[in-house]
C-alpha atoms as a PDB file:
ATOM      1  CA  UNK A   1     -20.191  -8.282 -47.719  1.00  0.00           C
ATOM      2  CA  UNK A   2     -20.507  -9.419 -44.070  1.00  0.00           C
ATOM      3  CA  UNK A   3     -22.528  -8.816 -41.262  1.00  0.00           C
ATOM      4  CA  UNK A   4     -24.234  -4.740 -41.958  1.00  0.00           C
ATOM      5  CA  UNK A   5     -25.105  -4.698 -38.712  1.00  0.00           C
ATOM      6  CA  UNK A   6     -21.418  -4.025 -37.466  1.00  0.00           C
ATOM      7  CA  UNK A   7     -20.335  -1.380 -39.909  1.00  0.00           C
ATOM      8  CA  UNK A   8     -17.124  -0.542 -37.802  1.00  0.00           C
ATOM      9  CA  UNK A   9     -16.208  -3.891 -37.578  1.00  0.00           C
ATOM     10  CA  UNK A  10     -13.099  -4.005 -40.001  1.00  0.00           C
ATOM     11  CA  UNK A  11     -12.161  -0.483 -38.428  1.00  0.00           C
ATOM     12  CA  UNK A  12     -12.013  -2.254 -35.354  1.00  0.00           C
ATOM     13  CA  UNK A  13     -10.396  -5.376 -36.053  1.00  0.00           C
ATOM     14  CA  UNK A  14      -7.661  -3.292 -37.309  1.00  0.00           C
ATOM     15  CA  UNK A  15      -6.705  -0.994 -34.282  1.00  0.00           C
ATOM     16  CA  UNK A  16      -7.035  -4.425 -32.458  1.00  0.00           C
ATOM     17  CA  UNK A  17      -4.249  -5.963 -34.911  1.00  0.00           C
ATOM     18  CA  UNK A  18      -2.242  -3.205 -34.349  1.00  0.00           C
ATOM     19  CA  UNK A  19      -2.630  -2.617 -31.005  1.00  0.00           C
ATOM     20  CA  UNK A  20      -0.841  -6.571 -31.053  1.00  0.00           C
ATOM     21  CA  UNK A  21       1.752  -5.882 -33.224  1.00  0.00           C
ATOM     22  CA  UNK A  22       3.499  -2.874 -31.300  1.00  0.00           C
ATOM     23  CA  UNK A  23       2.553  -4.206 -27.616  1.00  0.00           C
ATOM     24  CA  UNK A  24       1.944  -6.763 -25.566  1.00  0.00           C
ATOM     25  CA  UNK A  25      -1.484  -7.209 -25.278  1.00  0.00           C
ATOM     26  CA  UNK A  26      -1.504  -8.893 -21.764  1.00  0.00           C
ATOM     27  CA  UNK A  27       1.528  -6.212 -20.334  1.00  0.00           C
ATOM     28  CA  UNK A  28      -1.728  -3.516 -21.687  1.00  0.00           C
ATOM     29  CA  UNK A  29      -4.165  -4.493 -20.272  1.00  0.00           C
ATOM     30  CA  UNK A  30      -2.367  -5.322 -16.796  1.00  0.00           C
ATOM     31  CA  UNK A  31      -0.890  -2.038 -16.814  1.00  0.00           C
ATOM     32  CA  UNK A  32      -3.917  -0.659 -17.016  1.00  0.00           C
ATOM     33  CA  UNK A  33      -5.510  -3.187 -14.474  1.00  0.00           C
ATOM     34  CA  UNK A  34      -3.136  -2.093 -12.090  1.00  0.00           C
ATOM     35  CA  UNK A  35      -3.508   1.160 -12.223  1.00  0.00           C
ATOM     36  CA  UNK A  36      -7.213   1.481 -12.267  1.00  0.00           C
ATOM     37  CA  UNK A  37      -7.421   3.209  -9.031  1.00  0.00           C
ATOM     38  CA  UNK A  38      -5.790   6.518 -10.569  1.00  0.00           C
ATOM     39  CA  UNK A  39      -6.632   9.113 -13.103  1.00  0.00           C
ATOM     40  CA  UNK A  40      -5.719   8.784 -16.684  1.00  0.00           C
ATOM     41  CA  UNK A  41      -4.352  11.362 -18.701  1.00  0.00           C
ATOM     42  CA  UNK A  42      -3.219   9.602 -21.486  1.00  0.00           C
ATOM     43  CA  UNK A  43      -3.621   5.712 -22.941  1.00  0.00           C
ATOM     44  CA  UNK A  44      -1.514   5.591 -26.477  1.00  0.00           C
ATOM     45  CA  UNK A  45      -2.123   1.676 -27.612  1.00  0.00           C
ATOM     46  CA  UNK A  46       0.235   2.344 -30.491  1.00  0.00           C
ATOM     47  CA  UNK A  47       3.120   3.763 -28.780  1.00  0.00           C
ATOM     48  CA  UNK A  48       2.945   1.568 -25.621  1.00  0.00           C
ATOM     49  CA  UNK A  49       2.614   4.743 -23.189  1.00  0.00           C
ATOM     50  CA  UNK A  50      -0.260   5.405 -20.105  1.00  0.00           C
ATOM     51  CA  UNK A  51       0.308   8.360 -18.028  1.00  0.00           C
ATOM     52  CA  UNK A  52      -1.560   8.844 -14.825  1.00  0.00           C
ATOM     53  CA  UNK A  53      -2.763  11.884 -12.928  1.00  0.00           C
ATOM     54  CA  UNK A  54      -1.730  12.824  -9.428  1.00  0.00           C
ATOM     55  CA  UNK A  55      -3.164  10.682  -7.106  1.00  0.00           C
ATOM     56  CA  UNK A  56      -3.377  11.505  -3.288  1.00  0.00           C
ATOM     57  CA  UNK A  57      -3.740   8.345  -1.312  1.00  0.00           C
ATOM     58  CA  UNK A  58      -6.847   8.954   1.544  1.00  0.00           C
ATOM     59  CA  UNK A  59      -4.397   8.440   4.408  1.00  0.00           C
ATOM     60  CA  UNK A  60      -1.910  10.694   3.515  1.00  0.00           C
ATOM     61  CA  UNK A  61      -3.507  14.272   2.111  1.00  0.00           C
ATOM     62  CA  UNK A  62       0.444  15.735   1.738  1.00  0.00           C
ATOM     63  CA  UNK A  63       1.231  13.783  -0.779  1.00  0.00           C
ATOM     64  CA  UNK A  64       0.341  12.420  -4.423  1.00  0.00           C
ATOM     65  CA  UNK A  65       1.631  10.163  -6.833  1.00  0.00           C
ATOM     66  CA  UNK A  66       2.062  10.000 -10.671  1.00  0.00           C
ATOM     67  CA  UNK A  67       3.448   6.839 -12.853  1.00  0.00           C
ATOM     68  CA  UNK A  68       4.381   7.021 -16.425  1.00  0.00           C
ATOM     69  CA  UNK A  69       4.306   3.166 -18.147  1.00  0.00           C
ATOM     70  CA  UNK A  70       6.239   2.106 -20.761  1.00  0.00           C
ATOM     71  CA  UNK A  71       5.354  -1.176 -22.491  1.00  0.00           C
ATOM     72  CA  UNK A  72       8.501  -2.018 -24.614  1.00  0.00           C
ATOM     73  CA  UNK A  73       7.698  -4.073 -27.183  1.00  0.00           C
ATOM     74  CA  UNK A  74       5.252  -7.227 -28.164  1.00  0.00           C
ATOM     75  CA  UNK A  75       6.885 -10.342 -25.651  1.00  0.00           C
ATOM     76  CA  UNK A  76       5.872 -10.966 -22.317  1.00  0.00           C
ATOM     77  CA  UNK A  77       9.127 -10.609 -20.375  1.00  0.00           C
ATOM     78  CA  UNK A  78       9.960  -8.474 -17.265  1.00  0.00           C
ATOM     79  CA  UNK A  79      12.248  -6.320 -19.869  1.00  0.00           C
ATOM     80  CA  UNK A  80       8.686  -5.519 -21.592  1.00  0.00           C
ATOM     81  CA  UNK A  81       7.470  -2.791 -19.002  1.00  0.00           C
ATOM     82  CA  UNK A  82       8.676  -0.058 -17.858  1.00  0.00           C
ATOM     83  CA  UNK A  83       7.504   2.395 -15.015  1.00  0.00           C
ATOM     84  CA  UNK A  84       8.120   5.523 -13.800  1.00  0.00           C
ATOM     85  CA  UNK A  85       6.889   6.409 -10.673  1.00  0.00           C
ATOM     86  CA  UNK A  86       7.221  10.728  -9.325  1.00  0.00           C
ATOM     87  CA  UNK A  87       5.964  11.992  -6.017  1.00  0.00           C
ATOM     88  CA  UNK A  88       5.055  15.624  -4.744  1.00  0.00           C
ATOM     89  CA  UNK A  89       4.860  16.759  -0.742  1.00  0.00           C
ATOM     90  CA  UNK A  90       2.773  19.595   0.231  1.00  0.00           C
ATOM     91  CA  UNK A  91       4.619  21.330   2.205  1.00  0.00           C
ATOM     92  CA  UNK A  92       2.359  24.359   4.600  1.00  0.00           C
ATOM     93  CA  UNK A  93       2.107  27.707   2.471  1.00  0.00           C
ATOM     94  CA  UNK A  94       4.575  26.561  -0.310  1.00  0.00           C
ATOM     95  CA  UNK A  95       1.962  24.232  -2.410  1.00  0.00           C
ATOM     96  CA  UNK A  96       3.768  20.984  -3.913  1.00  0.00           C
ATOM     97  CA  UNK A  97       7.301  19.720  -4.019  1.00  0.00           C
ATOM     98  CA  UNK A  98       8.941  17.452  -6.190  1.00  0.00           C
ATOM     99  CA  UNK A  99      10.597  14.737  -3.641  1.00  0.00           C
ATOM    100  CA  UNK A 100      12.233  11.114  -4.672  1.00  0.00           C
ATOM    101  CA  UNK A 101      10.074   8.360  -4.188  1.00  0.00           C
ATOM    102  CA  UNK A 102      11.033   5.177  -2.717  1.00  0.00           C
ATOM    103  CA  UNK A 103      13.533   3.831  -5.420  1.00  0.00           C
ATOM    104  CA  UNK A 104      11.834   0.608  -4.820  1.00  0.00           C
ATOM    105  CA  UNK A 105       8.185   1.622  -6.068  1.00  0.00           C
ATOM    106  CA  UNK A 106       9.106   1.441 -10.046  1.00  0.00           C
ATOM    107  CA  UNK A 107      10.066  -2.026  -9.538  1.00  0.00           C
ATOM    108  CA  UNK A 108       7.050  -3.071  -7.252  1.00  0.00           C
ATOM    109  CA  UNK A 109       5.063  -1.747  -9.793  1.00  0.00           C
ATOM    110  CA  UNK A 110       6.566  -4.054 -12.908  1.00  0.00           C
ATOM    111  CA  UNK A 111       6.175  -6.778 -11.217  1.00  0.00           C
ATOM    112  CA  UNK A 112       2.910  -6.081 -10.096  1.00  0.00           C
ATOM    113  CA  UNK A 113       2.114  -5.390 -13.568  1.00  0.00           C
ATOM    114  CA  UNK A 114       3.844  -8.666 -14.430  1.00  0.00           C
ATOM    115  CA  UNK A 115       2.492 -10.958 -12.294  1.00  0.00           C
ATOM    116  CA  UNK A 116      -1.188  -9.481 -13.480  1.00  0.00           C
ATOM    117  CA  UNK A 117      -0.205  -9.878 -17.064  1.00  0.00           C
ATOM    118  CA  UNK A 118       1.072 -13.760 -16.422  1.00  0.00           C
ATOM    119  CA  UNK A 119      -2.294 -14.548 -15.191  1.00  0.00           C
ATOM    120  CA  UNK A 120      -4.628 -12.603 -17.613  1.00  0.00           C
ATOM    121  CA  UNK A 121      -2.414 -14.987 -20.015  1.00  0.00           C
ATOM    122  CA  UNK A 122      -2.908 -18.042 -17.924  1.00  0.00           C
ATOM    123  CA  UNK A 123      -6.769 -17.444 -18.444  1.00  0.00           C
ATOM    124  CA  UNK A 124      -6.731 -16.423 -22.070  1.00  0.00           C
ATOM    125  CA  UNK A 125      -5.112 -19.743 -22.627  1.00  0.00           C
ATOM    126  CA  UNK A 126      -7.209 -22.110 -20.559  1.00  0.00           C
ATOM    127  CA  UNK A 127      -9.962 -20.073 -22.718  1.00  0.00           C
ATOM    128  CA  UNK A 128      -8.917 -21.143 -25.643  1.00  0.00           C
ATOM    129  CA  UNK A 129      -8.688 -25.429 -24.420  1.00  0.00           C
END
């Protein structure tokens, strides 16, 4: 029956099939490329989702950032990703405040994610020549 060594194997090769059928592997794995640098929360490979924890960049200590992604379906196409991006001031003696981020930073973000996932593609196919 196989190789015994590997006894999860099939267990495996099935979240792996799955994980491809309801996302798109390279959006995945860019998304969570590109956001590296923060905490995770939460990674759901089946329903497309990564939630960060707030992040404080080191030259600003009032004021931290949190993304929500969305990966939409199993196609590589800038409709495929979605992101979310929220940001909190600390404001002195009144802890943190929910302020609007820079309507420009969900859109930075998917196509940062984007142009990652193009080239993790790029490389998976010159793999495979």
């Amino acid at each position: 029956y196989g190789d015994h060594r590997d006894l999860h194997y099939p267990l495996r090769r099935q979240r792996q099939m799955c994980i491809r059928d309801r996302v798109n592997s390279f959006l995945w794995r860019a998304s969570l490329d590109t956001v590296a640098f923060m905490p995770l929360v939460s990674a759901d490979p089946f329903g497309g989702v990564i939630l960060t924890d707030w992040y404080g960049p080191p030259d600003s200590i009032n004021e931290r950032y949190k993304i929500t992604l969305f990966i939409l379906g199993t196609a590589l196409r800038s409709d495929g990703i979605r992101a979310q991006v929220f940001k909190q001031e600390r404001s002195a003696g009144k802890g943190w405040k929910d302020v609007r981020p820079d309507e420009t930073l969900d859109r930075e973000l998917e196509d940062a994610i984007l142009t990652r996932a193009r080239q993790l593609r790029i490389t998976s196919a010159q793999k495979t020549k």
